[in-house]
Protein backbone atom coordinates (compact mmCIF):
# COMPACT_ATOMS: atom_id res chain seq x y z
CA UNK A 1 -38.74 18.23 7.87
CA UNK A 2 -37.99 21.85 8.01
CA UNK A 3 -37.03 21.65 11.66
CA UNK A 4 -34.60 19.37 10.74
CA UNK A 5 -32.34 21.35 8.43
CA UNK A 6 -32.99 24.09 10.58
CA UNK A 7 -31.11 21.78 12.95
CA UNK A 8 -28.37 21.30 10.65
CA UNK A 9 -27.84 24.69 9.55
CA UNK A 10 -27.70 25.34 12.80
CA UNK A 11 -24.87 22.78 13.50
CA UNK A 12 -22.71 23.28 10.21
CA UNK A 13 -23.06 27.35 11.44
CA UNK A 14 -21.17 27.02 14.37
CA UNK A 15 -22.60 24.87 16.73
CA UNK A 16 -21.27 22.76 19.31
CA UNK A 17 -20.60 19.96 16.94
CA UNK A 18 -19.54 22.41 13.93
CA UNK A 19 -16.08 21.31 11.91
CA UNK A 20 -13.42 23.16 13.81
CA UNK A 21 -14.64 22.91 17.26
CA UNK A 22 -14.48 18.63 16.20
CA UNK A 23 -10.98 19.17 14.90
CA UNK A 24 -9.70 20.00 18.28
CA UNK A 25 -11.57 17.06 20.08
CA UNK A 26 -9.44 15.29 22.07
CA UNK A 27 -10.87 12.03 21.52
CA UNK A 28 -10.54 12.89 17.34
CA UNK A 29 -7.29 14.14 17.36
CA UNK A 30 -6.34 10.09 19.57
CA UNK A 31 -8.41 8.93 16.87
CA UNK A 32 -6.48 10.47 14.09
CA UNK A 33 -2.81 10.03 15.38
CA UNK A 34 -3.83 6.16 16.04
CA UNK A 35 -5.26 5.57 12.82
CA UNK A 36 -1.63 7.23 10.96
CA UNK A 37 0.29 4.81 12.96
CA UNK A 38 -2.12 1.78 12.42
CA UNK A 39 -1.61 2.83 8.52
CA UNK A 40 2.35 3.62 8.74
CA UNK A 41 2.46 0.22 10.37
CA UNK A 42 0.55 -1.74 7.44
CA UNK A 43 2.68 0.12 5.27
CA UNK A 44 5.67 -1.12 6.58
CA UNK A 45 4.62 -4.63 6.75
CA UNK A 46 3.51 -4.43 2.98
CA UNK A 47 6.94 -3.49 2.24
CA UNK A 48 8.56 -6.32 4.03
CA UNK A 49 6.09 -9.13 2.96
CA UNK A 50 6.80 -7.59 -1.13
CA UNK A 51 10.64 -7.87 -0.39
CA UNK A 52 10.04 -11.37 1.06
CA UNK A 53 8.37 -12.29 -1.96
CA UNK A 54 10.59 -10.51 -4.74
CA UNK A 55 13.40 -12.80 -3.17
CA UNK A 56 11.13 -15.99 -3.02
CA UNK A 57 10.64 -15.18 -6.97
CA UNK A 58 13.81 -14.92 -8.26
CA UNK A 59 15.50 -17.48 -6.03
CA UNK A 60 12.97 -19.85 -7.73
CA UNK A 61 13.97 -18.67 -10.82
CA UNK A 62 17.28 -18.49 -10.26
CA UNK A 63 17.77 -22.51 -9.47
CA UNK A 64 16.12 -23.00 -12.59
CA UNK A 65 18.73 -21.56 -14.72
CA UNK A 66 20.64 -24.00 -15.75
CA UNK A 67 25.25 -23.63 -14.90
CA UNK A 68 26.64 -25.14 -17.56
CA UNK A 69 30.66 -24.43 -18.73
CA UNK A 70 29.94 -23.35 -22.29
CA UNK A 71 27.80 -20.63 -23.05
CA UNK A 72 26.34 -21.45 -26.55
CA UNK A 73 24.52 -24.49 -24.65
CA UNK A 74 23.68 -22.36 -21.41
CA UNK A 75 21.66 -19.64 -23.71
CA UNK A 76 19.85 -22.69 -25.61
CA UNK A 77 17.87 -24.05 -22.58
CA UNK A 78 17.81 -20.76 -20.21
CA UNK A 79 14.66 -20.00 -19.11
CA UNK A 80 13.36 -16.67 -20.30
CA UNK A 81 9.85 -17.62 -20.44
CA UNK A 82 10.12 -17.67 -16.37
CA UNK A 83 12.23 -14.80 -16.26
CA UNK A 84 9.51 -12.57 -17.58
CA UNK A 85 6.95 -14.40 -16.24
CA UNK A 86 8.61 -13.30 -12.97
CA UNK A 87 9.26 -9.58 -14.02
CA UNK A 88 6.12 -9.15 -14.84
CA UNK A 89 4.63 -10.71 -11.59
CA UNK A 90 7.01 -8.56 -9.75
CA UNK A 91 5.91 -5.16 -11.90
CA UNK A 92 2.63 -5.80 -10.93
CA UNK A 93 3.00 -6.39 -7.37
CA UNK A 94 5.16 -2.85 -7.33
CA UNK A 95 1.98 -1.17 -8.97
CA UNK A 96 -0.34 -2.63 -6.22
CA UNK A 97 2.11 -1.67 -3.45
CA UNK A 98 2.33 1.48 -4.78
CA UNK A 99 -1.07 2.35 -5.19
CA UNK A 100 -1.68 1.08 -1.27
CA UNK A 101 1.07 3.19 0.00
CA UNK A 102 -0.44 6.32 -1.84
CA UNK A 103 -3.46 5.35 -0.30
CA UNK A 104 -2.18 4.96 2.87
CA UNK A 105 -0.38 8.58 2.77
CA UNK A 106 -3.48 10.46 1.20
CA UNK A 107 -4.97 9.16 4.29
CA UNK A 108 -1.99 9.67 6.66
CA UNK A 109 -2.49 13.13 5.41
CA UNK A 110 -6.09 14.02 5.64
């Protein structure tokens, strides 16, 4: 065993395969660049598929309410129960988008 972390103190030292001489590999740097876009890309489709379904929500919702002339009646039967059910769904699905685009920049980044 002590000719193995011989090995890798030789290695993390300096060696051939040491951090910095890996950073400007080629084949890691391809590696890297591809893997920014791949994320960038997934971001961008979250986006579109949350948009999609913010409108789905609230179009829903929206033929629910009822359009009635006189506004005392309107207010009796509109539907707030779905309205919030909906704002709620839709603060939630901002926090999980959120959270995967932060992840997706932290790792953009490294």
């Amino acid at each position: 065993p002590a000719g193995i972390w011989e090995a890798v103190a030789r290695t993390c030292d300096g060696g051939s395969n040491s951090l910095p001489s890996l950073k400007r590999s080629p084949l890691l740097v391809v590696l890297a660049v591809w893997h920014s876009y791949a994320l960038w890309l997934a971001s961008v489709t979250m986006l579109c598929v949350v948009g999609q379904t913010f409108l789905t929500w609230y179009i829903d919702w929206y033929e629910a309410v009822p359009t009635v002339s006189s506004t005392d009646e309107a207010m009796t039967v509109f539907p707030y129960i779905g309205f919030f059910v909906i704002f709620l769904r839709t603060w939630l699905l901002v926090q999980v988008f959120g959270d995967m685009v932060r992840f997706s920049y932290i790792m953009f980044k490294e």
